[in-house]
N, C-alpha and C. Protein backbone atom coordinates (compact mmCIF):
# COMPACT_ATOMS: atom_id res chain seq x y z
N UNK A 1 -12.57 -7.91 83.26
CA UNK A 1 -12.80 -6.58 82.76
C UNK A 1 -12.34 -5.58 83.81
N UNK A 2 -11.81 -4.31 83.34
CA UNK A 2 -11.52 -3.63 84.59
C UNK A 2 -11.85 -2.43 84.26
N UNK A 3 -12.02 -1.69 85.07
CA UNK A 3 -12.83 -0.41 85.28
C UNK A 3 -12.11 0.90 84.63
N UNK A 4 -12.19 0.71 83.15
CA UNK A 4 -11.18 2.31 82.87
C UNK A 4 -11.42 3.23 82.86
N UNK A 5 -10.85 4.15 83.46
CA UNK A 5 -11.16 5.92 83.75
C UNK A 5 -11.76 6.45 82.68
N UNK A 6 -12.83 7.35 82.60
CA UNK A 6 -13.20 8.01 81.48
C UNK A 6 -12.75 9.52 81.44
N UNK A 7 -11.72 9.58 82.61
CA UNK A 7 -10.78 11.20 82.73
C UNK A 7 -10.26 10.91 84.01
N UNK A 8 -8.81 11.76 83.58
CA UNK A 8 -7.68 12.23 84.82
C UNK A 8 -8.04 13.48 85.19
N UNK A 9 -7.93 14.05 86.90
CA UNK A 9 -7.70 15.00 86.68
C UNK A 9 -6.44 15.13 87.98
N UNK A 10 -5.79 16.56 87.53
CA UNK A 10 -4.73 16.82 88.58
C UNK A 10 -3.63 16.04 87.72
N UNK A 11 -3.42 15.87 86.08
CA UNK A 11 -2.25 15.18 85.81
C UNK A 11 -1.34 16.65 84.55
N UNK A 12 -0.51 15.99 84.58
CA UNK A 12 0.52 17.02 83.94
C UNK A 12 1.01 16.18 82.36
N UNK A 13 0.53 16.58 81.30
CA UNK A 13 0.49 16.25 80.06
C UNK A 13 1.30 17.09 79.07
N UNK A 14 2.44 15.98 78.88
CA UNK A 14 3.54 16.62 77.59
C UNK A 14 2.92 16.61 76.14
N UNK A 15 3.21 17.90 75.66
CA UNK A 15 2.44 18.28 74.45
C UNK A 15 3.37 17.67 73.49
N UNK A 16 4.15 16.81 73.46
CA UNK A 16 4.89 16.55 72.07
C UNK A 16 4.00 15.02 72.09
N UNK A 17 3.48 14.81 70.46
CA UNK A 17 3.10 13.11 70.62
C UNK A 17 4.06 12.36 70.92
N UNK A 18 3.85 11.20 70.56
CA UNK A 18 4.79 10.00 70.22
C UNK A 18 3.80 9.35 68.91
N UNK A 19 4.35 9.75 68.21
CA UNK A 19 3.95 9.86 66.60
C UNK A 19 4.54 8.01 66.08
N UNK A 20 4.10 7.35 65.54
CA UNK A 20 4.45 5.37 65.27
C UNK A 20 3.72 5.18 63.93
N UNK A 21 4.56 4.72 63.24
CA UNK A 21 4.01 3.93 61.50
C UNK A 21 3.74 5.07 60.93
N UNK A 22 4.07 5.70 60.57
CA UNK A 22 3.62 6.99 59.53
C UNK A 22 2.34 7.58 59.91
N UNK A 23 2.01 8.03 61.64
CA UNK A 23 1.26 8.52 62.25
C UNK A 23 -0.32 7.52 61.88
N UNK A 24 0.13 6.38 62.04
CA UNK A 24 -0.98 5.34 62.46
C UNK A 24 -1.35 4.81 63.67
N UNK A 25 -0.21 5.39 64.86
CA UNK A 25 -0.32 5.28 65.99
C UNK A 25 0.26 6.58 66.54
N UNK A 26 -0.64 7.33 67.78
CA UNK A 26 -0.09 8.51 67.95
C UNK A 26 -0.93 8.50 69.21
N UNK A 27 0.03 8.64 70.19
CA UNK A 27 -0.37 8.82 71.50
C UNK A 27 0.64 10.20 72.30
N UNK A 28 -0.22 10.21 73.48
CA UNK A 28 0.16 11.48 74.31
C UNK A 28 0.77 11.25 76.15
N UNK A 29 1.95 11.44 76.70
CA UNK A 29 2.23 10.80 78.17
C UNK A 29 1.53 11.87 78.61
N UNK A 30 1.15 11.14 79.69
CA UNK A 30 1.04 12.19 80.42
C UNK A 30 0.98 11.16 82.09
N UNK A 31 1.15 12.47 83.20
CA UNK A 31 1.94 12.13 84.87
C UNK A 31 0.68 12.03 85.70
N UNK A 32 0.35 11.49 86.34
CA UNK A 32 -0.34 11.39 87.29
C UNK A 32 -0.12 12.27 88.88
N UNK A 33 -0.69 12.64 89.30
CA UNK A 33 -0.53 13.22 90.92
C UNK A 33 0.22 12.38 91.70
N UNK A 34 0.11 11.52 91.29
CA UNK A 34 1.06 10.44 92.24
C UNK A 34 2.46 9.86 91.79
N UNK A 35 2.75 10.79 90.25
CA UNK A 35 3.90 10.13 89.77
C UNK A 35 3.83 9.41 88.73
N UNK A 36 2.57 8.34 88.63
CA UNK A 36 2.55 7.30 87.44
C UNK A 36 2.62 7.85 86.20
N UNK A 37 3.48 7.38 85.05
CA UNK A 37 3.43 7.76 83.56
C UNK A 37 2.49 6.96 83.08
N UNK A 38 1.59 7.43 82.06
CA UNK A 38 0.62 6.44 81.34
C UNK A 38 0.70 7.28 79.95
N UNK A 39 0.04 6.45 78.87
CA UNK A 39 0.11 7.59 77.49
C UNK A 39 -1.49 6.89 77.45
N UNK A 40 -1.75 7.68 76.27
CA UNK A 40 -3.59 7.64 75.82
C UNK A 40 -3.76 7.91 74.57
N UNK A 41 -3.63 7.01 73.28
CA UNK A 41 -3.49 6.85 72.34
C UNK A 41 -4.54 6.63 71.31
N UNK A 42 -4.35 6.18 70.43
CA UNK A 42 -5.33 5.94 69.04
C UNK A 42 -4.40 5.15 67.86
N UNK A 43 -5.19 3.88 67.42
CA UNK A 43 -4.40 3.24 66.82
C UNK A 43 -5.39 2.97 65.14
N UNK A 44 -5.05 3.28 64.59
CA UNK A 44 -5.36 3.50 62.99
C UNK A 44 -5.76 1.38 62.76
N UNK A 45 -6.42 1.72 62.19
CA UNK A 45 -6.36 -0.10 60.81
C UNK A 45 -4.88 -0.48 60.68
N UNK A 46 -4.34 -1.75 61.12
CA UNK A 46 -2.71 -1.89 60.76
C UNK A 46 -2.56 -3.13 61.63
N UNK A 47 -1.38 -3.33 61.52
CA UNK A 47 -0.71 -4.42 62.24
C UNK A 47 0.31 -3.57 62.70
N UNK A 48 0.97 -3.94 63.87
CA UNK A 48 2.06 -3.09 64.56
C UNK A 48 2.91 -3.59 65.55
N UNK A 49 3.96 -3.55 65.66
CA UNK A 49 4.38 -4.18 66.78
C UNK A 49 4.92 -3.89 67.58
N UNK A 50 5.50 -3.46 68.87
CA UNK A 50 5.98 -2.53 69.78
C UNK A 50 6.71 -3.57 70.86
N UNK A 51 7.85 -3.02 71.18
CA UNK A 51 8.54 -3.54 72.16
C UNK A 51 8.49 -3.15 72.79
N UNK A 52 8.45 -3.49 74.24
CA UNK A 52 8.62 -3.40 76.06
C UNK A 52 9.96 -3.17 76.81
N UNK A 53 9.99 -1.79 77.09
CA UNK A 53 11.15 -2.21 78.29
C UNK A 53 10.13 -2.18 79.67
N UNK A 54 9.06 -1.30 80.00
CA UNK A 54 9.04 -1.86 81.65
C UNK A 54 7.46 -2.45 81.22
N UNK A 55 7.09 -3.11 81.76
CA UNK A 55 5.83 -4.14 81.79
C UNK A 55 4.45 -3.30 81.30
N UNK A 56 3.41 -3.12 81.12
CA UNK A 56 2.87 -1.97 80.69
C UNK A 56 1.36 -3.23 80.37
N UNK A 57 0.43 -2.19 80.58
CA UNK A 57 -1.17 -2.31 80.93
C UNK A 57 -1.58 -1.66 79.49
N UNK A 58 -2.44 -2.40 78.56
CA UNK A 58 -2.95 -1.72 77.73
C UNK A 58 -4.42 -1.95 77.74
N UNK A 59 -5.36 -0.80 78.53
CA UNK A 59 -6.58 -0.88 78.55
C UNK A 59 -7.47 -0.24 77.39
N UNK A 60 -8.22 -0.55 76.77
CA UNK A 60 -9.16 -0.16 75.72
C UNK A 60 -10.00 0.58 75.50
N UNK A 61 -10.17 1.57 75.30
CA UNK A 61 -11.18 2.79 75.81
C UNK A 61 -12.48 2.44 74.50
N UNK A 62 -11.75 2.34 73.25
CA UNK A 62 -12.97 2.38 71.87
C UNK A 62 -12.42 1.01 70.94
N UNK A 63 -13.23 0.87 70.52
CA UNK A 63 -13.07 0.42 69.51
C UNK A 63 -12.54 -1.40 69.91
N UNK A 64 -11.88 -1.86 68.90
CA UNK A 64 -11.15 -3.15 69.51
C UNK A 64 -9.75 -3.49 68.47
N UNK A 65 -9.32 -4.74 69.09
CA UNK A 65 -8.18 -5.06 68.59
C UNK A 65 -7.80 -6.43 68.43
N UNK A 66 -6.50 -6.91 67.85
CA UNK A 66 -6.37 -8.72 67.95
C UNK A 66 -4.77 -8.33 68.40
N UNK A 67 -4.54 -8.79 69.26
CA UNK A 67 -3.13 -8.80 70.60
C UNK A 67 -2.26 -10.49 70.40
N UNK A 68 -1.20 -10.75 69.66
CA UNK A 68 -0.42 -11.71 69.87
C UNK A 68 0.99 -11.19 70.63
N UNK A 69 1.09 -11.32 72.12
CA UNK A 69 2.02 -11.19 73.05
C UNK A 69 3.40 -11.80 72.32
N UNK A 70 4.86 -11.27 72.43
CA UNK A 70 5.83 -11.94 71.68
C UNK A 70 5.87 -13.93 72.49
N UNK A 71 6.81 -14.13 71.60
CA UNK A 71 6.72 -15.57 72.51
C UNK A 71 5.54 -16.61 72.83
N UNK A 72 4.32 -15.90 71.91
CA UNK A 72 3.02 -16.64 72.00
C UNK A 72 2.25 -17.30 70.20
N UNK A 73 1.65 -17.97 69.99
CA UNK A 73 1.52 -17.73 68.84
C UNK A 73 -0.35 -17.94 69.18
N UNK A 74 -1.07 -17.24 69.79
CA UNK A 74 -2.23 -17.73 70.45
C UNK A 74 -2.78 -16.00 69.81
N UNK A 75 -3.87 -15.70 69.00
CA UNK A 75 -4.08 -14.12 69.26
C UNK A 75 -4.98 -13.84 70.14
N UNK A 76 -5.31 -12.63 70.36
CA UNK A 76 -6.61 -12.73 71.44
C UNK A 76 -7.09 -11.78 71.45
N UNK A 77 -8.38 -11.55 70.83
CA UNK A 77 -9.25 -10.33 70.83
C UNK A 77 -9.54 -9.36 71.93
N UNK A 78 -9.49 -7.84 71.96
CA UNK A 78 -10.02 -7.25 73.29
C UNK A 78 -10.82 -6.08 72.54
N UNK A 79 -11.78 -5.72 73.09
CA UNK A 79 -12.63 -4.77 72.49
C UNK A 79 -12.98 -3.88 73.98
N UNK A 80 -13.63 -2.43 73.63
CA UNK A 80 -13.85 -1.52 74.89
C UNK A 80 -13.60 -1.99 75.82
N UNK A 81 -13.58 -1.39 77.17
CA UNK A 81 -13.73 -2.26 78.56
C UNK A 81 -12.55 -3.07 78.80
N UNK A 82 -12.06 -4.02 77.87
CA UNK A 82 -11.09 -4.72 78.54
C UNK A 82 -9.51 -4.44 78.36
N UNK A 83 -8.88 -5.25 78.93
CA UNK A 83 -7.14 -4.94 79.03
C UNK A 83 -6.89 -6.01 79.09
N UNK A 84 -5.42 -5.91 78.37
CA UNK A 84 -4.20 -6.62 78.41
C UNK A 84 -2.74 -6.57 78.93
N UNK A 85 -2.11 -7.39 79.68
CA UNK A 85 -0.87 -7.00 80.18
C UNK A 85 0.25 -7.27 79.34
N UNK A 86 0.94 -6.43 79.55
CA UNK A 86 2.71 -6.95 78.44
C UNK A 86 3.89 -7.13 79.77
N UNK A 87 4.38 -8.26 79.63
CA UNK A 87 5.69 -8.44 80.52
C UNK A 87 7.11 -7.06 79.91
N UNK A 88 7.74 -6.87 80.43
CA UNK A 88 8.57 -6.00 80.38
C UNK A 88 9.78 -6.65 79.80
N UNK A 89 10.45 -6.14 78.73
CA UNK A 89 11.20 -6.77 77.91
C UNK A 89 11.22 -7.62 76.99
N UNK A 90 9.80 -7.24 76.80
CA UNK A 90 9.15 -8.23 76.05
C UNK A 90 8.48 -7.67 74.73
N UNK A 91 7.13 -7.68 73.70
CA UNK A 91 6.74 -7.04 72.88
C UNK A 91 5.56 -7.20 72.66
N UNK A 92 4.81 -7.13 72.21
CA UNK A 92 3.33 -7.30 71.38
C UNK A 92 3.52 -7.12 69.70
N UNK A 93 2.04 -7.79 69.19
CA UNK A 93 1.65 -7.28 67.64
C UNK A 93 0.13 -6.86 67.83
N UNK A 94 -0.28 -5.51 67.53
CA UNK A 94 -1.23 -5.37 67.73
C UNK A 94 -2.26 -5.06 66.40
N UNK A 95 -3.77 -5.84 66.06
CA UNK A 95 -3.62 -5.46 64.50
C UNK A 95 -5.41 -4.51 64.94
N UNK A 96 -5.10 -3.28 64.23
CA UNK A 96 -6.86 -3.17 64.07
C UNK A 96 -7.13 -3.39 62.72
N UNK A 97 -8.55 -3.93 63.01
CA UNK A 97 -8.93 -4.48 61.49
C UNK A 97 -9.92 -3.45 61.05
N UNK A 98 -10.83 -2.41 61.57
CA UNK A 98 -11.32 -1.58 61.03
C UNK A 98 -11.58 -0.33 62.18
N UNK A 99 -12.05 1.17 61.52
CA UNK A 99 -12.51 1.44 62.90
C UNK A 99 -11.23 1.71 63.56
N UNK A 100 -11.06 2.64 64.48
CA UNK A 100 -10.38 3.58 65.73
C UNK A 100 -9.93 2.91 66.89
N UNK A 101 -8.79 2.15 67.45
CA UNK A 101 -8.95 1.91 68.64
C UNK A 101 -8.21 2.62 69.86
N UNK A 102 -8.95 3.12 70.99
CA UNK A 102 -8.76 4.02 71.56
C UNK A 102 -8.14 2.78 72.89
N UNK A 103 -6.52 3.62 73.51
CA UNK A 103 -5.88 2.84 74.32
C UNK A 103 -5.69 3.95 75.44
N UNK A 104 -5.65 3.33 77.12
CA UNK A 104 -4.27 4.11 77.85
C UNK A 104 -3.57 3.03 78.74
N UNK A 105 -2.13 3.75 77.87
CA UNK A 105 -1.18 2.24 78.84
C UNK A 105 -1.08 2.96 79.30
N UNK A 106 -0.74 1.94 80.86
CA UNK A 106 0.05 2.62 81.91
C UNK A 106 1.52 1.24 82.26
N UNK A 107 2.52 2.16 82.43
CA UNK A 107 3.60 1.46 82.71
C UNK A 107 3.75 1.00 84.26
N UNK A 108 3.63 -0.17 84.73
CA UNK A 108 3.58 -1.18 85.86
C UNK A 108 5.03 -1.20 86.60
């Protein structure tokens, strides 16, 4: 389990979303003081699948999810509190089955 922030502060946040599936996924980047890009999202009821170009941390703020990594056929539940890593160049399927799930990746 790892310890996720319940707020940034000192970061610089682009107001355009990144709008996914007919706004079933809609998240926001935003910069860290130190440089790091991360986004902080919300993912609707769905199945979804997203490709990787750089490696990327998806920690769980609400709610939960079922995570099959590409190249795996294993799924694996994560609910609040926990995270999952994605290799870079790689993809995920992420499904919520009911209920809001609240994410912030950060790119590794």
């Amino acid at each position: 389990m790892s310890s996720i922030p319940s707020q940034f502060s000192g970061v610089t946040v682009l107001a355009k979303a990144n709008i996914y599936f007919d706004g079933k996924v809609v998240s926001h980047t935003f910069l860290t003081a130190d440089g790091a890009k991360k986004t902080l999202g919300l993912i609707y009821p769905g199945s979804y699948h997203f490709g990787t170009g750089a490696p990327e941390r998806m920690e769980i703020v609400a709610g939960h999810c079922r995570v099959t990594l590409d190249g795996t056929t294993a799924a694996k539940d994560y609910a609040a509190g926990t995270y999952f890593d994605v290799p870079g160049n790689s993809g995920f399927t992420i499904e919520v089955a009911d209920g809001i799930c609240e994410y912030i990746c950060s790119f590794l």
